[in-house]
Protein backbone atom coordinates (compact mmCIF):
# COMPACT_ATOMS: atom_id res chain seq x y z
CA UNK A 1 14.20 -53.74 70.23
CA UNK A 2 15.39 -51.95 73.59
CA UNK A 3 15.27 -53.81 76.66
CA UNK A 4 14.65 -51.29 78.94
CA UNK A 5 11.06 -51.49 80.61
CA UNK A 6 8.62 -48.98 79.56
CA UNK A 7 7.28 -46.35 82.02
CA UNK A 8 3.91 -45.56 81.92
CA UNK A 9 3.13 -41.98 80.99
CA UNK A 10 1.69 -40.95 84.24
CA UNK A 11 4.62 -42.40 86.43
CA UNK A 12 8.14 -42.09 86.72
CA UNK A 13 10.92 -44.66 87.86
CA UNK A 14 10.43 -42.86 91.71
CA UNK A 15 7.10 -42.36 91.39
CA UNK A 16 3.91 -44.81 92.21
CA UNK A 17 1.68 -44.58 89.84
CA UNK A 18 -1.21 -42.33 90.59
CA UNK A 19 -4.90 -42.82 91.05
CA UNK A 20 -6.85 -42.17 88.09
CA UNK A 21 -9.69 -40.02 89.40
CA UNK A 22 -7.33 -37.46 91.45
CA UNK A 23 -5.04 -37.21 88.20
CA UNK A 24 -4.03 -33.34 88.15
CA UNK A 25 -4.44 -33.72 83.73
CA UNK A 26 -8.46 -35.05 84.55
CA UNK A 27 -8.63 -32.22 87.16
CA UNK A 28 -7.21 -29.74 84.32
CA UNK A 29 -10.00 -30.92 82.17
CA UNK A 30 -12.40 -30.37 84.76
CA UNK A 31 -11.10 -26.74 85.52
CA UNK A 32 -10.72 -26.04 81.81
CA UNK A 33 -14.84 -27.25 81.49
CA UNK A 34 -15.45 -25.27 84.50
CA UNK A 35 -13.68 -22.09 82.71
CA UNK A 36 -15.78 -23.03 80.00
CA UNK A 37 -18.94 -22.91 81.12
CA UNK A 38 -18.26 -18.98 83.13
CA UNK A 39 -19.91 -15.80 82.05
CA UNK A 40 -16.79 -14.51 80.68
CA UNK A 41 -15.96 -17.44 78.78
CA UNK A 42 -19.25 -17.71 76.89
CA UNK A 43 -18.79 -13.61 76.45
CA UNK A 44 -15.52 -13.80 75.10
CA UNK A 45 -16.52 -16.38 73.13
CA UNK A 46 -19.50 -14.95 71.06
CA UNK A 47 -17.58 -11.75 70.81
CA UNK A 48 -14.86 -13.48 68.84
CA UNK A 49 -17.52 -14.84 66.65
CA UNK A 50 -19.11 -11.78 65.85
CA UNK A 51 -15.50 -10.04 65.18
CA UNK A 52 -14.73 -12.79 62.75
CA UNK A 53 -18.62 -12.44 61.49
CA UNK A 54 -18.09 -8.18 60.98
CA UNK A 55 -17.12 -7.36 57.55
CA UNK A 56 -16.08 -4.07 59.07
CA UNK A 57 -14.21 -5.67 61.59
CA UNK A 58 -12.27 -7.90 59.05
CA UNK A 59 -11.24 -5.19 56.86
CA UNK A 60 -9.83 -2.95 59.82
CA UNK A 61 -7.80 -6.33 61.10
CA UNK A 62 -6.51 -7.10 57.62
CA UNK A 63 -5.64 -3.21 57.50
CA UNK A 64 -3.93 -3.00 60.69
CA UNK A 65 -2.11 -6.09 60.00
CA UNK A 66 -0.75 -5.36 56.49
CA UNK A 67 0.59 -1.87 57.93
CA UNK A 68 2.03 -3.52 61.05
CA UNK A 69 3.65 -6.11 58.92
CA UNK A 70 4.95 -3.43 57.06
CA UNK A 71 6.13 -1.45 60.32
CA UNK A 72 8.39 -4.35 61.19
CA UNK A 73 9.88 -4.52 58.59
CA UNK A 74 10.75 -0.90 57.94
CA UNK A 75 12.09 -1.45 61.57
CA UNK A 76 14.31 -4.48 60.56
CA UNK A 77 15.96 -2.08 57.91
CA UNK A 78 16.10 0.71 59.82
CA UNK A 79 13.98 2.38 57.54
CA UNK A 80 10.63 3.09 59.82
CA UNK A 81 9.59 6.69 60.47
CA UNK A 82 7.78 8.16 63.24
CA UNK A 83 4.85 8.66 60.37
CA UNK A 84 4.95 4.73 60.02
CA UNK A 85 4.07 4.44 63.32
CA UNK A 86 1.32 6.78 63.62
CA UNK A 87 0.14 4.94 60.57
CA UNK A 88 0.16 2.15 62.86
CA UNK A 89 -1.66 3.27 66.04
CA UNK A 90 -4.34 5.48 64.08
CA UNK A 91 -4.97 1.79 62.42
CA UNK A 92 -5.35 -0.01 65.48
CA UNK A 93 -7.24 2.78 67.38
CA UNK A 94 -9.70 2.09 63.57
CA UNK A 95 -9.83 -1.27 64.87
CA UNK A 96 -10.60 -0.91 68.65
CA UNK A 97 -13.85 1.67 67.89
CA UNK A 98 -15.30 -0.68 65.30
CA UNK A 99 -18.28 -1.54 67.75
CA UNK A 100 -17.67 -5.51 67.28
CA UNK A 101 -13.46 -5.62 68.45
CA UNK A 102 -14.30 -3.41 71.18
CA UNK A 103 -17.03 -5.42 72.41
CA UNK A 104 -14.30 -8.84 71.67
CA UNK A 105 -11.64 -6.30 73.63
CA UNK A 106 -13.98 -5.89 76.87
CA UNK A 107 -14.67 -9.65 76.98
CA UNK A 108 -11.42 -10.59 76.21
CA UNK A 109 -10.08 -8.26 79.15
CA UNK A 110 -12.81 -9.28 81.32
CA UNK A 111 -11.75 -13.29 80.58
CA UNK A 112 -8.12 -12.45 81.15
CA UNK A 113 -9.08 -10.95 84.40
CA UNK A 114 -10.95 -14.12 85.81
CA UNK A 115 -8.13 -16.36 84.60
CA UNK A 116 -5.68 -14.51 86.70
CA UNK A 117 -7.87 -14.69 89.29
CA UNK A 118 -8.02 -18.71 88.92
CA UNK A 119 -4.43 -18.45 88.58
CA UNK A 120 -3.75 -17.03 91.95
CA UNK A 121 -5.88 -19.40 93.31
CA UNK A 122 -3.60 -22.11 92.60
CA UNK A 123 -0.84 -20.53 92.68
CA UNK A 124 -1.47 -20.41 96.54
CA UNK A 125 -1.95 -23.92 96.89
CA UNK A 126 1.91 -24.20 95.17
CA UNK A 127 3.50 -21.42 96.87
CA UNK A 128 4.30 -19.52 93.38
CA UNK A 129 3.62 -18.54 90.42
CA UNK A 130 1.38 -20.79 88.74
CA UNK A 131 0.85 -18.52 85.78
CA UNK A 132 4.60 -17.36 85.04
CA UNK A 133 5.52 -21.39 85.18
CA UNK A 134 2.93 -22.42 82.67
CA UNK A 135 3.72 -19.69 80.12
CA UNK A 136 1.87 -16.18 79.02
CA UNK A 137 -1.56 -17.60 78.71
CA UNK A 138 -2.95 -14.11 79.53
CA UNK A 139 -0.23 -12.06 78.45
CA UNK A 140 -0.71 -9.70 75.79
């Protein structure tokens, strides 16, 4: 058994341990509800559902994704042709006229636009770049 005390999660040995209700992890959940309950969450969010409903939809992303799987690895080898690759793009352009993905597309460009703008918002409270700390959330 180690003798060392234990630190509570929320504190560290320099730290005092923090109120509850101004905790920046509640606050998180509140943004993230907040996010939630926008416009271009609830858009995004029925889009993806009727992508993954779309029989078309399914068959062009199982298409595109056995000939991009197929791409890398022709890559890899060295064995990929510029034909491969047109294979590729006329597959994903397929994909992104089915009417369902492009609808999923808009919303999802349309969501990635308001979280950037949330995103700058606190990334001028910190005085930098809130988004490129965190990780590619938004990033294609």
């Amino acid at each position: 058994m180690s003798t060392e005390p234990e630190l509570d999660a929320e504190t560290d040995a320099d730290a005092e341990p923090m109120a509850t209700a101004g905790r920046p992890e509640d606050l998180a959940g509140d943004l993230g509800s907040a996010i939630a309950d926008t416009p271009e969450y609830e858009r995004f969010a029925e889009a993806k559902a009727e992508v993954e409903r779309s029989p078309e939809a399914q068959e062009k992303v199982q298409e595109f994704e056995r000939l991009r799987d197929e791409f890398m690895l022709a890559r890899q080898t060295g064995e990929a042709s510029q034909e491969d690759l047109q294979k590729l793009q006329t597959a994903q352009q397929e994909l992104h006229e089915v009417p369902a993905m492009a609808e999923f597309l808009d919303a999802q460009n349309r969501l990635d636009a308001r979280l950037e703008r949330i995103s700058d918002a606190v990334s001028v409270e910190l005085d930098f770049d809130f988004g490129d700390r965190i990780g590619a959330c938004c990033q294609d």
